[in-house]
Each structure stands twice: as structure tokens, then as C-alpha cells.
Protein backbone atom coordinates (compact mmCIF):
# COMPACT_ATOMS: atom_id res chain seq x y z
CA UNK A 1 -80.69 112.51 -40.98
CA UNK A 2 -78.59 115.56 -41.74
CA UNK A 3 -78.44 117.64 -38.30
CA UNK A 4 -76.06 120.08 -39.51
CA UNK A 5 -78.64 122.91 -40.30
CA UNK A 6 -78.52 126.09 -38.66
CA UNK A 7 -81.52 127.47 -40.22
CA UNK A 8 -85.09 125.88 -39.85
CA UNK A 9 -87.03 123.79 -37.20
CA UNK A 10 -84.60 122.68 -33.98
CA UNK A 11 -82.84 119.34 -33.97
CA UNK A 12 -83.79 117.37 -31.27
CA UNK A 13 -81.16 115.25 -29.84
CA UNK A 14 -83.27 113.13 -26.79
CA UNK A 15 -86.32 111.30 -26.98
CA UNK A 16 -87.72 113.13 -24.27
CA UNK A 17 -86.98 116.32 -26.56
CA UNK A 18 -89.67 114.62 -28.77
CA UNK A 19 -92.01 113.16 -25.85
CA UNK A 20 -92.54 116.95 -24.86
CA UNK A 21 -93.61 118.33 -27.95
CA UNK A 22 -95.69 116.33 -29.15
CA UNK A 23 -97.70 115.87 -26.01
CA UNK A 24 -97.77 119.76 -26.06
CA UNK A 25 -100.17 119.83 -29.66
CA UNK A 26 -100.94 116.39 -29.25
CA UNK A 27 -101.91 114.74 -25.78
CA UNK A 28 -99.40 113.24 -22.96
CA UNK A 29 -97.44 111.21 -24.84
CA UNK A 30 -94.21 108.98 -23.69
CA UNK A 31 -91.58 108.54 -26.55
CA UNK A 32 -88.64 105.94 -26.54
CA UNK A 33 -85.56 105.54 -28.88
CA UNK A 34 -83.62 102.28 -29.12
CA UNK A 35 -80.58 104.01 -29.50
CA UNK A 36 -80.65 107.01 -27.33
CA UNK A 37 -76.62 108.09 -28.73
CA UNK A 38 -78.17 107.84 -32.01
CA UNK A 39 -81.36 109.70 -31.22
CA UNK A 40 -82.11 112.56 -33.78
CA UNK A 41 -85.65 114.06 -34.35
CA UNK A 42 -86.73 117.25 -36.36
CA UNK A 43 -90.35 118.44 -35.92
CA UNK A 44 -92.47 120.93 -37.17
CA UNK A 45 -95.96 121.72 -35.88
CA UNK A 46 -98.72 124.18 -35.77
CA UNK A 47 -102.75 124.09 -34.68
CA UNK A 48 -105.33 126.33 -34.08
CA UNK A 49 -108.37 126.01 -31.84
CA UNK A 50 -110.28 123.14 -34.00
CA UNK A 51 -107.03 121.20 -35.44
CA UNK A 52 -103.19 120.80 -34.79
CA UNK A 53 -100.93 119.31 -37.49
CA UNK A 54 -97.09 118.64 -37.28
CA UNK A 55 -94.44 116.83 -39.31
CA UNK A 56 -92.37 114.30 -37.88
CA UNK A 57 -88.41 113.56 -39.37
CA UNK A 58 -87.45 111.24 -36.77
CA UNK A 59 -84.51 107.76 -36.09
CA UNK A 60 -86.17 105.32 -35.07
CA UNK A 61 -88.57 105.34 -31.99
CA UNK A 62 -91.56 103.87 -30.40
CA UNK A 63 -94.68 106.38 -29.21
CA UNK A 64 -96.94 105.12 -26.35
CA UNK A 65 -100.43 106.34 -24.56
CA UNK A 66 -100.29 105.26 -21.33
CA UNK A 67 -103.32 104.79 -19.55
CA UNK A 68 -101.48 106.48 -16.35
CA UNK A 69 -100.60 109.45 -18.25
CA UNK A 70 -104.77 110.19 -19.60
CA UNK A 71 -106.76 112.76 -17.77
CA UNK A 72 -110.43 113.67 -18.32
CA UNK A 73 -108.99 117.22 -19.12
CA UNK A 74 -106.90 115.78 -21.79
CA UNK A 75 -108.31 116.83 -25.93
CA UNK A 76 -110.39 114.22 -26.64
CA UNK A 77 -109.10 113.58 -30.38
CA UNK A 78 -108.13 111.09 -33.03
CA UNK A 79 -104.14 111.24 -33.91
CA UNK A 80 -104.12 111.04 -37.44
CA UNK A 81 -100.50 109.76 -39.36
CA UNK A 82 -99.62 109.60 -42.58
CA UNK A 83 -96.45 108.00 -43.03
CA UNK A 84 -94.41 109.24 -45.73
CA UNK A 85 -91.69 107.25 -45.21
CA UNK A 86 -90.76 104.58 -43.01
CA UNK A 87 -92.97 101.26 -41.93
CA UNK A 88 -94.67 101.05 -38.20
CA UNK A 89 -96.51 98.61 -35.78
CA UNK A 90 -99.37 99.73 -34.53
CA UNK A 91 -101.48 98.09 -31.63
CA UNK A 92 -104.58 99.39 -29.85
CA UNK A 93 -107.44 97.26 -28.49
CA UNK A 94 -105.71 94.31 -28.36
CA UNK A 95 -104.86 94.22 -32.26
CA UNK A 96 -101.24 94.54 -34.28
CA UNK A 97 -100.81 95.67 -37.60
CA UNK A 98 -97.96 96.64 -39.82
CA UNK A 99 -98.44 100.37 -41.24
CA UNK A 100 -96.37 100.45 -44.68
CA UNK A 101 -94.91 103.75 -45.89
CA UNK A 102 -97.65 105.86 -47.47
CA UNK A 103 -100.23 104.31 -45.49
CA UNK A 104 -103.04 106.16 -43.17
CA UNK A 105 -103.26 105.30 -39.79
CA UNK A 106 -106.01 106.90 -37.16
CA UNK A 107 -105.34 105.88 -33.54
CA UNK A 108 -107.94 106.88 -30.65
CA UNK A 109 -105.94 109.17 -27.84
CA UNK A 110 -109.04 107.79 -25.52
CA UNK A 111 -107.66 104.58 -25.19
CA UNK A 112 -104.39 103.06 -24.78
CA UNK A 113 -101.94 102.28 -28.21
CA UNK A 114 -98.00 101.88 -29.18
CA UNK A 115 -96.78 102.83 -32.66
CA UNK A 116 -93.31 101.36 -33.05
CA UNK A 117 -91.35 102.92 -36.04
CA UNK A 118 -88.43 100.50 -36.51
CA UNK A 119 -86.94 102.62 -39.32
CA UNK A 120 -86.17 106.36 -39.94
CA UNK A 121 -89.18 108.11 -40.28
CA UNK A 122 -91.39 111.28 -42.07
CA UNK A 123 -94.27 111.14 -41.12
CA UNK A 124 -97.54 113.72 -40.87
CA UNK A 125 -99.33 113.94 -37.83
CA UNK A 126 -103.08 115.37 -37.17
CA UNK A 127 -104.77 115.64 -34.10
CA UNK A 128 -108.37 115.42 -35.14
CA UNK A 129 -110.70 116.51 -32.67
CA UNK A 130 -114.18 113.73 -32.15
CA UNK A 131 -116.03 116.59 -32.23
CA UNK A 132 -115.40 117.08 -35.62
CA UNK A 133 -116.67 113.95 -36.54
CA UNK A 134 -120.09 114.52 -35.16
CA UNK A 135 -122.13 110.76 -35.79
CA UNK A 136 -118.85 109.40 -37.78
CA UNK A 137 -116.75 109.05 -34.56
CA UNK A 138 -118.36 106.27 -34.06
CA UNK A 139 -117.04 104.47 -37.32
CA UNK A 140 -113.49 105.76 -36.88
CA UNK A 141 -113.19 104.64 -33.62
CA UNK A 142 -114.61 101.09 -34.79
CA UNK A 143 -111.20 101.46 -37.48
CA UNK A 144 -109.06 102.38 -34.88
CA UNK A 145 -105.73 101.05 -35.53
CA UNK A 146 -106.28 99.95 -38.93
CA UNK A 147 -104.04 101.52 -41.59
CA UNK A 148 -105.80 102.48 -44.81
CA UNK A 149 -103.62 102.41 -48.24
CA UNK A 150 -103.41 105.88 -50.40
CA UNK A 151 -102.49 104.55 -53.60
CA UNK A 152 -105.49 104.82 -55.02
CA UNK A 153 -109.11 107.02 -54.72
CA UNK A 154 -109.38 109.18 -51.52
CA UNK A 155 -106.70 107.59 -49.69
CA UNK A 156 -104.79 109.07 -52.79
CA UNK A 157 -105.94 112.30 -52.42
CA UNK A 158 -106.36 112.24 -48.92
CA UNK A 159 -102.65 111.90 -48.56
CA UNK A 160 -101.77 114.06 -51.09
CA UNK A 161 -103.38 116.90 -49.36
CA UNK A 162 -101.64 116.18 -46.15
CA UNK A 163 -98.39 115.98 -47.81
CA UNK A 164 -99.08 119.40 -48.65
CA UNK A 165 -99.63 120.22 -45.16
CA UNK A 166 -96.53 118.28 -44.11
CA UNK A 167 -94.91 120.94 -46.04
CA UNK A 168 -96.43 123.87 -45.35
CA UNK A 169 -97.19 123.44 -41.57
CA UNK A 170 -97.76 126.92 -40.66
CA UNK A 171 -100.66 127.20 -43.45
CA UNK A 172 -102.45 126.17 -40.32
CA UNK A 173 -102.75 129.37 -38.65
CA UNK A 174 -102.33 131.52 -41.64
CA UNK A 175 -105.90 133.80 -42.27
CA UNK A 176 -108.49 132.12 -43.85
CA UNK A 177 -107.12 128.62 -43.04
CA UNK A 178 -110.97 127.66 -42.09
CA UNK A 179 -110.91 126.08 -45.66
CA UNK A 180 -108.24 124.12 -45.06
CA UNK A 181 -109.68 122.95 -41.82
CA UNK A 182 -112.91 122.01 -43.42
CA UNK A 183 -110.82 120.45 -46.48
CA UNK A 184 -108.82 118.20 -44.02
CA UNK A 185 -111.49 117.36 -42.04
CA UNK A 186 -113.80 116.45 -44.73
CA UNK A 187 -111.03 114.00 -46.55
CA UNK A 188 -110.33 112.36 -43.48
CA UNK A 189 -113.75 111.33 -42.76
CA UNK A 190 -114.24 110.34 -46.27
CA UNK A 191 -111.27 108.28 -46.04
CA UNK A 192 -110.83 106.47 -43.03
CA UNK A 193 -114.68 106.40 -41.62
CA UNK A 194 -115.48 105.12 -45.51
CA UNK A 195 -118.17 107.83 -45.78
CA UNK A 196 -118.68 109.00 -49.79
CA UNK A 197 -117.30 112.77 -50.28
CA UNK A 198 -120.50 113.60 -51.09
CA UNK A 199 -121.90 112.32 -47.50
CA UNK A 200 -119.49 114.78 -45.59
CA UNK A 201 -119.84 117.86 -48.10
CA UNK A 202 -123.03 118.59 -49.00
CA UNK A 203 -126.62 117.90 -47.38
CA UNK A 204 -128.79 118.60 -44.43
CA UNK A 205 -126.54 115.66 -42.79
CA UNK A 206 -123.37 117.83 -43.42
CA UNK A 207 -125.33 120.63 -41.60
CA UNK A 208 -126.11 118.16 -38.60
CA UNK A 209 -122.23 117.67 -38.72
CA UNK A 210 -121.15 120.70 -38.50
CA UNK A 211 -124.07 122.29 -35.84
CA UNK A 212 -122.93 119.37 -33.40
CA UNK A 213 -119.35 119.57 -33.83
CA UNK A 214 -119.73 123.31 -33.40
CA UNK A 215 -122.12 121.91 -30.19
CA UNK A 216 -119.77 120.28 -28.62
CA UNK A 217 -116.71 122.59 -29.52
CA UNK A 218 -118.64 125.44 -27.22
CA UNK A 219 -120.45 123.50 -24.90
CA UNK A 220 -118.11 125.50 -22.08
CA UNK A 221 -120.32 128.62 -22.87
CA UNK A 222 -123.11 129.41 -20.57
CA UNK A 223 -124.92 131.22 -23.54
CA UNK A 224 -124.87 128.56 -25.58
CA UNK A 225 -128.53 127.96 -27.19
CA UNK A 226 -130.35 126.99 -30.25
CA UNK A 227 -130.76 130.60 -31.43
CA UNK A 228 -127.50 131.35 -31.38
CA UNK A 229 -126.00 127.78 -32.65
CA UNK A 230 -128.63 128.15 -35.50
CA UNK A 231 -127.91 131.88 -36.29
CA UNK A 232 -123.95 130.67 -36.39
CA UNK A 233 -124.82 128.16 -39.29
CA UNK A 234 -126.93 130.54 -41.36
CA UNK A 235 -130.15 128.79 -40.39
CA UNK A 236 -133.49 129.49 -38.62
CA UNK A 237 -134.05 127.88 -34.60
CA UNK A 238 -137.26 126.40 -36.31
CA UNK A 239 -135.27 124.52 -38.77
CA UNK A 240 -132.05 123.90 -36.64
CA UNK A 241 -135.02 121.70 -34.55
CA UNK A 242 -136.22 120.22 -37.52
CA UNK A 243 -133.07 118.77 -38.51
CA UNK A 244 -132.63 116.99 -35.42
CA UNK A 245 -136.50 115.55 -35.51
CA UNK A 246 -136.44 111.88 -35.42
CA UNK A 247 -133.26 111.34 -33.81
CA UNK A 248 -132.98 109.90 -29.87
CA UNK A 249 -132.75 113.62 -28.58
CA UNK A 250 -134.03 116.93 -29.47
CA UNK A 251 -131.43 119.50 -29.96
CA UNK A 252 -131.92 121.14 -26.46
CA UNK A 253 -131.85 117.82 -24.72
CA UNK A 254 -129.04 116.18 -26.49
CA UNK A 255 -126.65 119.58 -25.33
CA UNK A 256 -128.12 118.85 -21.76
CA UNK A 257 -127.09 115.41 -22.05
CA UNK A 258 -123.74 116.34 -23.56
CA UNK A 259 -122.65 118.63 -20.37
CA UNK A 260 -123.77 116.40 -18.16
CA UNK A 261 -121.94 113.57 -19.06
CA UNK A 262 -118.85 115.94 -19.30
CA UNK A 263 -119.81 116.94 -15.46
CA UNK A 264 -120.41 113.63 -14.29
CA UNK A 265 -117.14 112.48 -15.94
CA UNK A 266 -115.17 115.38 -14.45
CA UNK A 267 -117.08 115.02 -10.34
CA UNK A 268 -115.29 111.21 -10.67
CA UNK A 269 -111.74 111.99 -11.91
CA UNK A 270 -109.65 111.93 -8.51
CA UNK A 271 -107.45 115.11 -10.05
CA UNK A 272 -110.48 117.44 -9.88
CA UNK A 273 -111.27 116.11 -6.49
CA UNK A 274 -110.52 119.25 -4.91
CA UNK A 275 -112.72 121.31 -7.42
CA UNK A 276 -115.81 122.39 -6.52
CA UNK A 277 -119.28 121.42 -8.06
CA UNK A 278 -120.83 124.60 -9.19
CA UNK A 279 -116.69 125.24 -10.52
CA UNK A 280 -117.12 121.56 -12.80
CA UNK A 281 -120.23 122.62 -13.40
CA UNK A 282 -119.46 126.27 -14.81
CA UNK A 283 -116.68 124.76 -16.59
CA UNK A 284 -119.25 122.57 -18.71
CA UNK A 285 -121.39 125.78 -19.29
CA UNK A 286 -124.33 125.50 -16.35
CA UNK A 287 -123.70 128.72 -14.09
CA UNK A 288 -126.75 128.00 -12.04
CA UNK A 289 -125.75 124.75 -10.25
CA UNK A 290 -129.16 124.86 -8.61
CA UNK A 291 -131.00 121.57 -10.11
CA UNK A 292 -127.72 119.86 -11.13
CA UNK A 293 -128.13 117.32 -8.26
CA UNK A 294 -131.84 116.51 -9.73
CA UNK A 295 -130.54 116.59 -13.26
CA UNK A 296 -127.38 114.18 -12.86
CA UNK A 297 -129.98 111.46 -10.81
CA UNK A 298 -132.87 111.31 -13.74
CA UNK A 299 -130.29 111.19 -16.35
CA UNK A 300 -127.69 108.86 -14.57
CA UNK A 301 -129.27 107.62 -11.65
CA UNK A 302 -126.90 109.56 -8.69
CA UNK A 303 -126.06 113.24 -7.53
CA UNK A 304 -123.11 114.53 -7.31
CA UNK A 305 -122.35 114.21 -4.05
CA UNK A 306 -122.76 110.07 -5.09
CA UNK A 307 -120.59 110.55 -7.98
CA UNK A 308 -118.35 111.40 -5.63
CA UNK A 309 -118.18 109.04 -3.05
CA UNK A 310 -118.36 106.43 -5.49
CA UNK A 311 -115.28 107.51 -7.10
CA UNK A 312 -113.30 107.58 -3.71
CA UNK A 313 -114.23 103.88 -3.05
CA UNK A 314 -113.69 102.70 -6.26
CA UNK A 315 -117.13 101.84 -7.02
């Protein structure tokens, strides 16, 4: 790798260099380098509030999420590589695989994983939120760890499109780069969660897609409501309810279930101990704190006051 440059991104010199930024548009992160003298590392990255992207030119290395280093306030996403050049090991859940050069590779930031990359590296890297994914998270997560060849069909064009990116970063956060979003999102799922292009594009289920990964993307706002989610996605209340007839919850209840988890998952982290309830609560979108106790015991059985003290014993 050529580090004599002056113009361009900044050549990294220490693996720690790395470590920090890409736990900065990824999540915490801890890089290693088998030769630390011979360490070099040039990255490029940009992101916006629904996606962050970055290209990787890297000497060998190994990345590792730690389960010491994950928080509940951490982005709950999918890192996405494609690797240009360079082969990898990846292992998550208890499974190894070899990732060949131009293969896809989704890894879930919820759980732990290593990606070893024994040789020098290019590789593009996407931080796909789950709340994209809306009912295919599910599917990816299942694939987890699996790398997906792009030689052919929509791995093909899958990867050629995020080549593109790879070169053009900063397209990210340019005006109008909504398309792209939608583009990269939409290719993804269609490639790794093995849904048909047509599935993710088109259809009252790509409507349902997009309302609940618009859902979950705002769930922080106290104002939050069918009108406004429906009004958002060019529809009527009367239909947004209609399109989520027949499934386990109706819209309003499914968003009440969504916060709550969210609250009952912050009231047991021991790092937001010293927060208070109505504060985790307000911070999940319910201002009025009033009934939460009543809520959080008929959906999950204890207040949160139990939540509590059942995460300070351990229980």
C-alpha cells in the first residue's frame, strides 16, 4: 500500500487509528494488526441519519465485537462488507467461514463476531440499520455470517452498485441521496435475505416495509401517531390500519409494544442505572410516564421498579 500521498483520505499508521473510526460510523469496534510496524490503513467513510458507508484499504488485520464493548445505546445495525479484494474468516454464532474476494458478507453488530483478513485488503463497508429491514431482519439475521457470491444475478449487481459507492463515498450525503439509500437498501435485502427484487420494490408489502422502518426510525418522538406516519407515506390512517389487519398487532399496539421493549431494555442496562424512569421513558417517546408501571407489567409481567431490581441482582 502506497502511503506516500499527500492529497486524499489520511494514512493511518496504528490499528487503534482504525479501531476508532470505524467504531465512530460503525459501532465499538476493537481492531488488531499482526504486524503493528507494518500497520497501514486508508479509510474513507460517510453516513447520514438512515445509512453509513465507508471504504476500507487496509494490511492485514483482524476486527472483533466484543460482547464487553456492546451497550443498549449502541445502533442496532447489520455491518454489511463487500470485499473487493482480499479473502477473510468470519465467525459469529459459533460458525467459521472463509469469505473469498468479491464475496458479500452481513454480520449482526447485536451479537458477538471476528472477521480476520489475513491478506491486504479493499473492502466496502455498510452499516445497515434493522430497521430498515422491517419483517426481513429476521432472515438476515438467520444468514448471519454467511458470505454470499456476486458473480452472478443480484449478488452481481448488488456488488456492483456498492463498488460504486466504494468509490464515490461522499455520494452519501450529497442532496437527493434518498435514492441511493432506497437503491442500497433494496439490493441488499434482495441479496442476502433472498427476497425477489420485486418483493422489496413494489407492493402493499414494500409499503409495510417502509411505514415500520420509518416506525421504528422515530419511535423517540412523542408525536409519533398513525396520522402522521400515514400522511408521511402518502396514504390515508384508514388504510395505513388496513395494511397491518391480520398481522399479531394492530399498528397502534405494535408501536406500544416497540417502545416498551426499548424501555424495558434500557431500565435493565447497569449504564443507565442512574437515569431516571420518566428520562428512559421520554427518550423512547412516552412523555407522560403516568401508566408506564401498568403498561410494562401486562405486557412483560414487572414494573419498572422490578426491572430494576432484577437487573442489580442479576436475575
Amino acid at each position: 500500500m502506497d502511503d506516500g500521498h499527500a492529497a486524499g483520505p489520511p494514512h493511518m499508521r496504528q490499528a487503534e487509528e482504525l479501531q476508532t473510526t470505524v467504531s465512530r460510523f460503525l459501532v465499538p469496534l476493537r481492531v488488531t494488526a499482526p504486524d503493528s510496524q507494518a500497520f497501514r490503513a486508508v479509510v474513507e467513510s460517510a453516513g447520514t441519519t438512515r445509512l453509513s458507508a465507508g471504504r476500507v484499504r487496509c494490511t492485514p488485520h483482524s476486527v472483533l465485537r466484543e460482547s464487553r464493548s456492546m451497550s443498549s445505546t449502541d445502533p442496532d445495525l447489520f455491518k454489511v462488507t463487500l470485499h473487493r479484494r482480499g479473502s477473510a474468516w468470519a465467525s459469529q454464532g459459533g460458525r467459521q467461514r472463509q469469505v473469498r474476494s468479491g464475496d458479500l458478507l452481513a454480520l449482526d453488530t447485536t451479537r458477538p463476531y471476528t472477521l480476520a483478513l489475513p491478506d491486504p485488503c479493499d473492502v466496502v463497508v455498510v452499516g445497515l440499520p434493522r430497521g430498515l429491514l422491517g419483517p426481513h431482519a429476521k432472515t438476515l439475521a438467520r444468514r448471519s455470517g454467511e458470505p454470499v457470491p456476486t458473480d452472478a444475478g443480484m449478488g452481481a449487481v448488488c456488488a456492483a452498485l456498492l463498488t460504486g459507492l466504494g468509490d464515490h463515498v461522499d455520494a452519501l450525503g450529497a442532496p437527493h441521496s434518498e435514492y441511493l439509500l432506497d437503491a442500497v437498501t433494496g439490493l441488499l435485502i434482495s441479496t442476502l435475505a433472498g427476497v425477489p427484487a420485486e418483493r422489496v420494490e413494489s407492493g402493499s408489502a414494500a409499503v409495510v416495509d417502509r411505514i415500520i422502518a420509518y416506525t421504528l426510525a422515530n419511535l423517540h418522538d412523542p408525536d409519533l401517531c398513525a396520522a402522521g406516519v400515514a400522511a408521511r407515506h402518502g396514504i390515508s390512517p384508514r388504510w395505513l390500519h388496513q395494511l397491518f389487519k391480520g398481522r399479531e398487532r394492530t399498528f397502534t399496539a405494535w408501536v406500544r409494544h416497540e417502545r416498551l421493549k426499548r424501555i424495558r431494555r434500557d431500565l435493565m442496562d447497569p449504564a443507565l442505572a442512574h437515569r431516571t424512569v420518566a428520562a428512559v421513558a421520554a427518550d423512547r417517546g412516552l412523555v407522560d410516564p403516568t401508566h408506564l408501571a401498568r403498561a410494562l407489567r401486562d405486557e412483560f409481567g414487572c414494573t419498572a421498579a422490578e426491572l430494576r431490581r432484577a437487573a442489580q441482582t442479576g436475575r
